[in-house]
PDB file of N, CA and C in Angstrom:
ATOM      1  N   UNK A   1     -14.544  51.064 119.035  1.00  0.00           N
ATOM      2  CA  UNK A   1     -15.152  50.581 120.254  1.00  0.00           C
ATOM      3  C   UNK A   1     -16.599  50.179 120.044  1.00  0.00           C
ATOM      4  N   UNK A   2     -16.792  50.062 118.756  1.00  0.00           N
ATOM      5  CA  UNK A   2     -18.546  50.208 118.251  1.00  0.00           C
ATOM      6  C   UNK A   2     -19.396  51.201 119.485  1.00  0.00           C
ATOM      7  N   UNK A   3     -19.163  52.276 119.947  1.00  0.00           N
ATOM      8  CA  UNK A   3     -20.487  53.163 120.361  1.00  0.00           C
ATOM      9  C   UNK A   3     -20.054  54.294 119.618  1.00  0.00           C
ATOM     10  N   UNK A   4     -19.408  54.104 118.868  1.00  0.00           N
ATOM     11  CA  UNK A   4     -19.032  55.479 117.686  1.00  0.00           C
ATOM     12  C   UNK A   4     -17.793  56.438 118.698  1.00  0.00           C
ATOM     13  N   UNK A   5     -16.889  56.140 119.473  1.00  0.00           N
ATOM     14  CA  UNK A   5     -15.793  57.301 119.917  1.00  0.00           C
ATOM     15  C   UNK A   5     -14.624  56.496 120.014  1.00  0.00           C
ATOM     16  N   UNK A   6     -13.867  57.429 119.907  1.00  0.00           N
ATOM     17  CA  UNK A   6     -11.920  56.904 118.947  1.00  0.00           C
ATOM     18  C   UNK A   6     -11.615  56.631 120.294  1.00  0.00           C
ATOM     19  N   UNK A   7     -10.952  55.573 119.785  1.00  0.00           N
ATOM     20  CA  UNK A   7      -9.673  54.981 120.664  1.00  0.00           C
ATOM     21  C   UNK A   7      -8.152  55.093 120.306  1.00  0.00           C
ATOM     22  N   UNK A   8      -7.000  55.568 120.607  1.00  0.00           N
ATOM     23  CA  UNK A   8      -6.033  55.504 120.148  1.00  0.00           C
ATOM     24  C   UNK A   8      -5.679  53.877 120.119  1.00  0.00           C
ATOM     25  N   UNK A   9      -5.263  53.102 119.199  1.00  0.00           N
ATOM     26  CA  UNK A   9      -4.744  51.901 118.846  1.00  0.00           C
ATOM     27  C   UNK A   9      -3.876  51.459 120.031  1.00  0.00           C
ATOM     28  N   UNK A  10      -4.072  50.265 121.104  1.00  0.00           N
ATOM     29  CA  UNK A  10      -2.711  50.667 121.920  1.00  0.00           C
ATOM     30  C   UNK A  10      -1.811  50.358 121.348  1.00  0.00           C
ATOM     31  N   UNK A  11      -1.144  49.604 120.388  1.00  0.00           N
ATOM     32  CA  UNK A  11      -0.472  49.209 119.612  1.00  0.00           C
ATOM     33  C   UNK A  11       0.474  50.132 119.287  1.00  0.00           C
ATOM     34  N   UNK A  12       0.146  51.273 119.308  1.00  0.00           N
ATOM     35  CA  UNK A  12       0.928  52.626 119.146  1.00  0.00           C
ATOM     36  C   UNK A  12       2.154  53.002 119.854  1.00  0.00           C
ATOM     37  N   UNK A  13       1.103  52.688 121.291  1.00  0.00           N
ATOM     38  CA  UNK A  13       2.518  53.394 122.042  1.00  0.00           C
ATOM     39  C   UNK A  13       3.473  51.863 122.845  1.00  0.00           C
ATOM     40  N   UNK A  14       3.732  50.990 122.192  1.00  0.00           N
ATOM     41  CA  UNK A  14       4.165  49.913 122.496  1.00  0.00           C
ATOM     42  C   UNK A  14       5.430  49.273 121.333  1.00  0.00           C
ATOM     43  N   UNK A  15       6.646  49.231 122.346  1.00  0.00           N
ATOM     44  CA  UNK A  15       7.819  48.782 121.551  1.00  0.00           C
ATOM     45  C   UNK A  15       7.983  47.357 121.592  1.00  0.00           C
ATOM     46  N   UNK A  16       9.320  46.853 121.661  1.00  0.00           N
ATOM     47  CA  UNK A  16       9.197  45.527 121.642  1.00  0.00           C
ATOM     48  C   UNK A  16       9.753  44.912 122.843  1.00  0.00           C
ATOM     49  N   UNK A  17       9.948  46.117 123.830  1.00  0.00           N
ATOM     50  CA  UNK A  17      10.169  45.253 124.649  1.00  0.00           C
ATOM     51  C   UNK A  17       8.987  45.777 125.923  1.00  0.00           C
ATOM     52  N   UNK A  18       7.906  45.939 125.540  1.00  0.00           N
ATOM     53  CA  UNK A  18       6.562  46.419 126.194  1.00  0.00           C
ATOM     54  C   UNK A  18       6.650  47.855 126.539  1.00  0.00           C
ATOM     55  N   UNK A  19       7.931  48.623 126.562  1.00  0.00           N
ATOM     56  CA  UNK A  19       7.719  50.299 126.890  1.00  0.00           C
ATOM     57  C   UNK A  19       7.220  51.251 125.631  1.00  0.00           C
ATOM     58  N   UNK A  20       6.575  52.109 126.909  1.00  0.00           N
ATOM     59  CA  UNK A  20       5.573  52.905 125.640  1.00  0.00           C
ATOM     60  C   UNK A  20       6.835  53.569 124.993  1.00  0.00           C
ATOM     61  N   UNK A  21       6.422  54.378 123.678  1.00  0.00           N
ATOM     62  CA  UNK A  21       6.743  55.192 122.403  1.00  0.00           C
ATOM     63  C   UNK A  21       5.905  56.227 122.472  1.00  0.00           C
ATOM     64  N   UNK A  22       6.426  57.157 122.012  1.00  0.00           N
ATOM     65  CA  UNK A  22       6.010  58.208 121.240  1.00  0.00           C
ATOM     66  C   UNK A  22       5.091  58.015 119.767  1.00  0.00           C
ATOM     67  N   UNK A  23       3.816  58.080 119.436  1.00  0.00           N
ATOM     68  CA  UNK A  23       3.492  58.012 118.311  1.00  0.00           C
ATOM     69  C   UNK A  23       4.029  57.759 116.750  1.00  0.00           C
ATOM     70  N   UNK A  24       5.104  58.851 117.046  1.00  0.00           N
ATOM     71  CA  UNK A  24       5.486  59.243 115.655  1.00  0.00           C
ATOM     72  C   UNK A  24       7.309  57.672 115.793  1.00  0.00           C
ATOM     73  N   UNK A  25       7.336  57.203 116.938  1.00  0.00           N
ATOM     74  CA  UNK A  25       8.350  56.132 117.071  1.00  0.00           C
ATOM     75  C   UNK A  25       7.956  54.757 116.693  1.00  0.00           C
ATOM     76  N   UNK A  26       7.190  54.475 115.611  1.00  0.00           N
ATOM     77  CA  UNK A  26       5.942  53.543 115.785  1.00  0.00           C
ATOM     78  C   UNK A  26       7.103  52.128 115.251  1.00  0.00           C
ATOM     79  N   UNK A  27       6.956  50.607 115.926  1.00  0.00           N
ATOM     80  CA  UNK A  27       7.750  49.906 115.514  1.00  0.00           C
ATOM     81  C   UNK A  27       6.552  48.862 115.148  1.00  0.00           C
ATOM     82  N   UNK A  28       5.838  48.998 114.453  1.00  0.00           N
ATOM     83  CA  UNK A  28       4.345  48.082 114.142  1.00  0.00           C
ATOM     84  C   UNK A  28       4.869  46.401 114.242  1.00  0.00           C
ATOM     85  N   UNK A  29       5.597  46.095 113.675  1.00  0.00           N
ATOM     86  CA  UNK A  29       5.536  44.413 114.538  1.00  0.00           C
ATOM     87  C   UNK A  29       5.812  43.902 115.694  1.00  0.00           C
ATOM     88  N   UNK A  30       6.692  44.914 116.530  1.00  0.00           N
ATOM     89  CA  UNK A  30       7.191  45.000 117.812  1.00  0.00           C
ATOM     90  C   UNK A  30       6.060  45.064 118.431  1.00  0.00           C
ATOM     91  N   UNK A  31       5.408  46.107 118.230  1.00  0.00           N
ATOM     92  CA  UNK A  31       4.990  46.873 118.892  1.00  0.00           C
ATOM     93  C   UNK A  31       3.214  45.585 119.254  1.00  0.00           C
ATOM     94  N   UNK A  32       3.143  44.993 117.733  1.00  0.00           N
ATOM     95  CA  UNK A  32       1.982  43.678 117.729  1.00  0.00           C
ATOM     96  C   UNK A  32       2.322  42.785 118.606  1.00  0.00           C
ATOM     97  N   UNK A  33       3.788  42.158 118.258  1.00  0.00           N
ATOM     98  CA  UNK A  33       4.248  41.420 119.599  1.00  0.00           C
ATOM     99  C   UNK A  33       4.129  41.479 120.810  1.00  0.00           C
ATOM    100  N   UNK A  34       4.550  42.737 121.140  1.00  0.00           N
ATOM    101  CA  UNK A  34       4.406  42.780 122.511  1.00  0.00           C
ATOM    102  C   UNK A  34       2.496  43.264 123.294  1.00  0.00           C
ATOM    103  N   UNK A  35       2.194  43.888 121.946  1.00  0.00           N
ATOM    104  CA  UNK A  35       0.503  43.616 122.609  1.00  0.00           C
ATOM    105  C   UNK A  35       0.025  42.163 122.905  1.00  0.00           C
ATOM    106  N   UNK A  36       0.657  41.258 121.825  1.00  0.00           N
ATOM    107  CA  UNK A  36      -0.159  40.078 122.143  1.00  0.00           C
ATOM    108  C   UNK A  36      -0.099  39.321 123.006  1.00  0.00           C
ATOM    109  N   UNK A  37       0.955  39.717 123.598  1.00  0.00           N
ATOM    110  CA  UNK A  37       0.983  38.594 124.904  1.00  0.00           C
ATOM    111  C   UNK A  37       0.475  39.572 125.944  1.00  0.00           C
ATOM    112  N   UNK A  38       0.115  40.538 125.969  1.00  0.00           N
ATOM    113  CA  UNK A  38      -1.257  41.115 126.789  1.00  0.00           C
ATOM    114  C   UNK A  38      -2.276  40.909 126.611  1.00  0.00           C
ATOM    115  N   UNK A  39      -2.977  40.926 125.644  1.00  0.00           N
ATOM    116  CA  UNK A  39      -4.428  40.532 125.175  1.00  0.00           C
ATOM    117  C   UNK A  39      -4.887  39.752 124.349  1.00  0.00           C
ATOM    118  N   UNK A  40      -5.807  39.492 123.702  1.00  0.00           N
ATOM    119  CA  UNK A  40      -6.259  38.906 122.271  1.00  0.00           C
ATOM    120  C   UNK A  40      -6.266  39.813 121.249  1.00  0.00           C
ATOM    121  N   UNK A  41      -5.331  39.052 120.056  1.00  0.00           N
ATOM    122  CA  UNK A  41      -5.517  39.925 118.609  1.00  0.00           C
ATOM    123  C   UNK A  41      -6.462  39.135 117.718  1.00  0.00           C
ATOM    124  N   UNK A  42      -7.186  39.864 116.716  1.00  0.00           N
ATOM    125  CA  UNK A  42      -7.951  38.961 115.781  1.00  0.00           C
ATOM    126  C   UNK A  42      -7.559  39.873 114.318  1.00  0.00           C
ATOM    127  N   UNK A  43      -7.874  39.290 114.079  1.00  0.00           N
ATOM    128  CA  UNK A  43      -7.282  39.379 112.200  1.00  0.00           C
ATOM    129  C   UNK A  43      -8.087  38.537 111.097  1.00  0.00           C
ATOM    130  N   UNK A  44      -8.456  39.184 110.100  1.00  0.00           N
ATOM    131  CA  UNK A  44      -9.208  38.378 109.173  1.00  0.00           C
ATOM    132  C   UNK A  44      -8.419  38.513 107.605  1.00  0.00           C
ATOM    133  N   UNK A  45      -8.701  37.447 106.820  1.00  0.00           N
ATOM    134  CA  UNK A  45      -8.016  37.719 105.519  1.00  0.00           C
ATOM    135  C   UNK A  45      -8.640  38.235 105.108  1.00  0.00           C
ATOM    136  N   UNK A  46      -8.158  39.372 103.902  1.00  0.00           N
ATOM    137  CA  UNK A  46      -9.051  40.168 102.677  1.00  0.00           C
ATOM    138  C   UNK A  46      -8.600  39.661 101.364  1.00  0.00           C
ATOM    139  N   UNK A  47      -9.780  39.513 100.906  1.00  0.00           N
ATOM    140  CA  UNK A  47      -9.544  39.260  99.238  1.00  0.00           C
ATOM    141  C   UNK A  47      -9.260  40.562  98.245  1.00  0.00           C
ATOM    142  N   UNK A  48      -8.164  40.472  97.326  1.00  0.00           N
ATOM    143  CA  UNK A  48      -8.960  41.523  96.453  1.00  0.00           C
ATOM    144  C   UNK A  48      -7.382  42.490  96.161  1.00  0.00           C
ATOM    145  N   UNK A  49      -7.572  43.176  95.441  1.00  0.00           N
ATOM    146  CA  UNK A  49      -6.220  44.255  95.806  1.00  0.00           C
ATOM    147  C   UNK A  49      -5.861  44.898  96.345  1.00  0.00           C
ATOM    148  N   UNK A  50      -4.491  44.868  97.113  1.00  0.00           N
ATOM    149  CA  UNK A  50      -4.052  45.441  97.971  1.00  0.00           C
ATOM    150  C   UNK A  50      -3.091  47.098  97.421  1.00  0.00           C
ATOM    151  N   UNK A  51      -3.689  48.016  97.765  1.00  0.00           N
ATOM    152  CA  UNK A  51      -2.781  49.137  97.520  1.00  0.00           C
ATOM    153  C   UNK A  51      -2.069  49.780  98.835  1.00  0.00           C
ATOM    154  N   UNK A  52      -0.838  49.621  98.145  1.00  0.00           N
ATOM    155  CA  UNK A  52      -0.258  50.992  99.146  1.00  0.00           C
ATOM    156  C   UNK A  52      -0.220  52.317  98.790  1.00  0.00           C
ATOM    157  N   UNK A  53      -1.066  52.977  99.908  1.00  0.00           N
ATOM    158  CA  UNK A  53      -1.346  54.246  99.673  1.00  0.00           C
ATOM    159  C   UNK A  53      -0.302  55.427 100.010  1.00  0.00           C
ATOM    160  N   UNK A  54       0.422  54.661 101.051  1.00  0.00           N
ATOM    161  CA  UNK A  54       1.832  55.633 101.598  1.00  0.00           C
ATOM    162  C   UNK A  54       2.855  56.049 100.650  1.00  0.00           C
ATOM    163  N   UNK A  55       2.622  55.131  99.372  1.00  0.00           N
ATOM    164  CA  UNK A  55       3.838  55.091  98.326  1.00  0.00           C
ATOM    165  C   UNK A  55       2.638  55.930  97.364  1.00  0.00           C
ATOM    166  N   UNK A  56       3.538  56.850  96.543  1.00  0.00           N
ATOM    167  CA  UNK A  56       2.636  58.306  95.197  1.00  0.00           C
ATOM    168  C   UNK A  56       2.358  57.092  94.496  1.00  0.00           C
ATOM    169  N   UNK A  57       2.890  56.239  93.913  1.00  0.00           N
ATOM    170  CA  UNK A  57       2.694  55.058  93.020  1.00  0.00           C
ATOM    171  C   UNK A  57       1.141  54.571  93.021  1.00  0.00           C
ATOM    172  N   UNK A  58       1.688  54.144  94.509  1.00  0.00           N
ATOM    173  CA  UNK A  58       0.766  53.013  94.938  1.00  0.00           C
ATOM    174  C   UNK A  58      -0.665  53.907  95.422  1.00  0.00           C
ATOM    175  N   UNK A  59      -0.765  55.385  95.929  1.00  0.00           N
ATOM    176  CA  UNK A  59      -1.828  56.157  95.820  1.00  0.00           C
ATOM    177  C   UNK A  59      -2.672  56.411  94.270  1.00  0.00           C
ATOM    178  N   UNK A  60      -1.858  56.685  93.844  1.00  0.00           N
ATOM    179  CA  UNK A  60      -2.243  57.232  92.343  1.00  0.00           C
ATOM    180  C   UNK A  60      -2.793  56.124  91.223  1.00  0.00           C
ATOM    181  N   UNK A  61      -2.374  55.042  91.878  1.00  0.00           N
ATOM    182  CA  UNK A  61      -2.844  53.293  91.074  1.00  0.00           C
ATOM    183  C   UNK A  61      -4.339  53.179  91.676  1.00  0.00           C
ATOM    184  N   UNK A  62      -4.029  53.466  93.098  1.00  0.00           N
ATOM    185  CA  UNK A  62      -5.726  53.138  94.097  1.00  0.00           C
ATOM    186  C   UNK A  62      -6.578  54.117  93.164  1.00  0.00           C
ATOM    187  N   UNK A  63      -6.524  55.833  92.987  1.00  0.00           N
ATOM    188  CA  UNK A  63      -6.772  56.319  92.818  1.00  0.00           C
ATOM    189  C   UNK A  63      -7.889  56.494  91.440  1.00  0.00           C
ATOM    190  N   UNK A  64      -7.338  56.074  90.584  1.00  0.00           N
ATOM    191  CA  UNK A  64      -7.437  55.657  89.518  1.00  0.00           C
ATOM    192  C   UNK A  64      -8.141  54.495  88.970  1.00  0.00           C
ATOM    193  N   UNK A  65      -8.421  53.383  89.710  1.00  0.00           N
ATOM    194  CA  UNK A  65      -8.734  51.891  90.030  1.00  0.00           C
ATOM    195  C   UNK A  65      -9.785  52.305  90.495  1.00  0.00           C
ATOM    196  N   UNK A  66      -9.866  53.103  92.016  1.00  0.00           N
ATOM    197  CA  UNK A  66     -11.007  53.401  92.358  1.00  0.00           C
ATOM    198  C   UNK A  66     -12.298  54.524  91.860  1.00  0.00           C
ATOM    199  N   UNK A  67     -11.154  55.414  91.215  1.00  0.00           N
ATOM    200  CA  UNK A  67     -12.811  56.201  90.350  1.00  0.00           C
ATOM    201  C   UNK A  67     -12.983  55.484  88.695  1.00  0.00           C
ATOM    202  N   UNK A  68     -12.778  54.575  88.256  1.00  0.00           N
ATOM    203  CA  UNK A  68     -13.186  53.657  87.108  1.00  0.00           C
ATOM    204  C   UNK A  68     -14.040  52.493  87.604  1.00  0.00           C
ATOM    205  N   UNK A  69     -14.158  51.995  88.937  1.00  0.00           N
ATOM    206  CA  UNK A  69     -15.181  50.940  89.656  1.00  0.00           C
ATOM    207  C   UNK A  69     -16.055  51.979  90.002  1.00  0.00           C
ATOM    208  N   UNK A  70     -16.367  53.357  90.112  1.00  0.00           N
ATOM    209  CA  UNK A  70     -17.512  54.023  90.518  1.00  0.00           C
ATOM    210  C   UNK A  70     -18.478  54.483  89.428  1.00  0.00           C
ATOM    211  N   UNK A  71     -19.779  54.143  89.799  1.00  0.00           N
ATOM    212  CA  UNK A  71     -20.263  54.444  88.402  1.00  0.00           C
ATOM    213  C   UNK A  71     -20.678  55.323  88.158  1.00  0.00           C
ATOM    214  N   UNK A  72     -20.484  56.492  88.805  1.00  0.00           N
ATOM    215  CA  UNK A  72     -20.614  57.993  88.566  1.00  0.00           C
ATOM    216  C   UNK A  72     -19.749  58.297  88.581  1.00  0.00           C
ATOM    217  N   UNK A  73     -18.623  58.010  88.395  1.00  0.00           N
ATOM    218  CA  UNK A  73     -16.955  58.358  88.292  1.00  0.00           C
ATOM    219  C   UNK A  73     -16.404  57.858  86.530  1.00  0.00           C
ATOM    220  N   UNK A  74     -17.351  56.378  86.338  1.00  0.00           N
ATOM    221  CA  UNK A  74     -16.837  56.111  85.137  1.00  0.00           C
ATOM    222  C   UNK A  74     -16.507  56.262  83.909  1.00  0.00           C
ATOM    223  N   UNK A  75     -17.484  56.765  83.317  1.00  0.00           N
ATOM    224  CA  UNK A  75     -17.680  56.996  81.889  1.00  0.00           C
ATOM    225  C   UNK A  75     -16.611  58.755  82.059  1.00  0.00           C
ATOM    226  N   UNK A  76     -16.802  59.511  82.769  1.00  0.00           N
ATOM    227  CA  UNK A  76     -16.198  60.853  82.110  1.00  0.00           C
ATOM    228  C   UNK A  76     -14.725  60.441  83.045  1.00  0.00           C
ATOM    229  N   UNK A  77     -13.947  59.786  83.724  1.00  0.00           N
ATOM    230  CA  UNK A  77     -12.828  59.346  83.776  1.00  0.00           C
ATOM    231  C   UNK A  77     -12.255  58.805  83.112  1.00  0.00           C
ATOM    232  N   UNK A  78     -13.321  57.539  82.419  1.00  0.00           N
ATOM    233  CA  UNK A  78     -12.330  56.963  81.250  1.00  0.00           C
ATOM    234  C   UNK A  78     -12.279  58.015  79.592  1.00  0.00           C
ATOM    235  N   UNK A  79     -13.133  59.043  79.645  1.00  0.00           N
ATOM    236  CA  UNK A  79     -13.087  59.750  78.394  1.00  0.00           C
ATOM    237  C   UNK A  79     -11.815  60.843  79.301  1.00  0.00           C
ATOM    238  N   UNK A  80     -11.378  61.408  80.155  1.00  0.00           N
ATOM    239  CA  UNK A  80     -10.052  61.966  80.989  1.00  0.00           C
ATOM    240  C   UNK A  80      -8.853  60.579  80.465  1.00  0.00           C
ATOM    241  N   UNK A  81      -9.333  59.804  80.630  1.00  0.00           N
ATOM    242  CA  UNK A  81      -7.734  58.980  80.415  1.00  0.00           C
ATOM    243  C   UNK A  81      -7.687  58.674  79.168  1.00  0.00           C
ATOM    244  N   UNK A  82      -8.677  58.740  78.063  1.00  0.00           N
ATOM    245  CA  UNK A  82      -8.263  58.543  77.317  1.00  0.00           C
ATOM    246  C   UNK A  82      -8.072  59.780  75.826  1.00  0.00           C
ATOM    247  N   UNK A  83      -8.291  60.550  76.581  1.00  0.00           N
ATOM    248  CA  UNK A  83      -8.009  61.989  75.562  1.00  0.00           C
ATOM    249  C   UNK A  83      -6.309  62.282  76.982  1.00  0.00           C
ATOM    250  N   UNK A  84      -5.967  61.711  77.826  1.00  0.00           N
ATOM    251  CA  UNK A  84      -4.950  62.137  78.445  1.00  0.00           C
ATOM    252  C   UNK A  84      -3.802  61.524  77.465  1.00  0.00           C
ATOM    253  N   UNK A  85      -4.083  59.691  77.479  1.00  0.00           N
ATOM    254  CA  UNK A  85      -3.651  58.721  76.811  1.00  0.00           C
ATOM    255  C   UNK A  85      -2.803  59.312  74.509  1.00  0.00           C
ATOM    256  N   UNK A  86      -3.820  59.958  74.538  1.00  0.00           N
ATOM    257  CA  UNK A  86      -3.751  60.863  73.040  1.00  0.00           C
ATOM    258  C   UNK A  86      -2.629  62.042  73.104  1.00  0.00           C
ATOM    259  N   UNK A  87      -2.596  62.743  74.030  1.00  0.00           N
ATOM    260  CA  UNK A  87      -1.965  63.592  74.298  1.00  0.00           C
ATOM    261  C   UNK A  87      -0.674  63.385  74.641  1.00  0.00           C
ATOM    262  N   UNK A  88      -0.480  62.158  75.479  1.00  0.00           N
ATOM    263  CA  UNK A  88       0.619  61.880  76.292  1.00  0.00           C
ATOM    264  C   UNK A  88       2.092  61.953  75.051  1.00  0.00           C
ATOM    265  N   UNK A  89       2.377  61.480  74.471  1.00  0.00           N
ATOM    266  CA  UNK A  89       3.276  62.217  73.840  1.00  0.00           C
ATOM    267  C   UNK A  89       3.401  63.613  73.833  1.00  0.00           C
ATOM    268  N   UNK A  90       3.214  64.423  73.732  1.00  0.00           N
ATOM    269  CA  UNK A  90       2.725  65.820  73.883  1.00  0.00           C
ATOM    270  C   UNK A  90       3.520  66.226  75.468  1.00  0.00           C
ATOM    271  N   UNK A  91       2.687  65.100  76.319  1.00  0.00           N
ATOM    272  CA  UNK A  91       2.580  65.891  77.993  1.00  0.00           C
ATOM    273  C   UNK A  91       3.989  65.028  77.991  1.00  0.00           C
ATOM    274  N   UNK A  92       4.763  64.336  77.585  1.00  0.00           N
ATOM    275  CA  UNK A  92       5.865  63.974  77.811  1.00  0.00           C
ATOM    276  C   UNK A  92       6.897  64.781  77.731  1.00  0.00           C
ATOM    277  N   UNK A  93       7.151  65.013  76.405  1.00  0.00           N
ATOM    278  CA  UNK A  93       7.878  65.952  75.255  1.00  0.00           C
ATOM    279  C   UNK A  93       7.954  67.451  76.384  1.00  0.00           C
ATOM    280  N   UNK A  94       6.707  67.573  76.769  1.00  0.00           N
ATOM    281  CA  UNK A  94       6.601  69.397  77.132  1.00  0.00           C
ATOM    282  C   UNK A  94       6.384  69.495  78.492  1.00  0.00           C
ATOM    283  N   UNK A  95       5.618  68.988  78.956  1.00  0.00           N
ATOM    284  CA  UNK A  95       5.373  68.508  80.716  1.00  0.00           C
ATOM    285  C   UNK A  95       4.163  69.347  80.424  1.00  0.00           C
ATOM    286  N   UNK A  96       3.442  69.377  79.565  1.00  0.00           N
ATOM    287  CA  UNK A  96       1.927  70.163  79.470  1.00  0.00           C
ATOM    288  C   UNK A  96       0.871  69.222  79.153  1.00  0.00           C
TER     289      UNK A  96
END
């Protein structure tokens, strides 16, 4: 709301055929649809890589990506991946 206090998304509690949901019932394109013909949506493109964080994969890729771009993260992460990298036969073989 820019004065700094949460708004629940209405987007949330909205299906596709405009009746509210339950949170945890979330139908996210429905649910866009039917906001938009109530109000104005805006949307901007992002450049750059996209991770999915919901997927262990796709967390653990961000994860990883993101403390090697930090530069107080860098240098003793990449000496972690690469004494991990040495080992990994080892942590395969034994799960240690």
């Amino acid at each position: 709301l820019g004065d700094g206090s949460m708004e629940t998304p209405p987007c949330l509690y909205y299906n596709g055929n405009g009746g509210n949901l339950q949170p945890s019932e979330i139908q996210t394109f429905a649910a866009l649809r039917s906001l938009a013909r109530e109000r104005p949506m805006y949307a901007c493109v992002l450049e750059g890589r996209r991770y999915d964080v919901g997927d262990r994969l796709g967390f653990l890729q961000a994860t990883v990506e993101f403390a090697l771009q930090r530069e107080d993260l860098r240098e003793p992460f990449r000496e972690y991946l690469e004494g991990l990298m040495r080992r990994l036969p080892a942590v395969m073989e034994n799960g240690a």
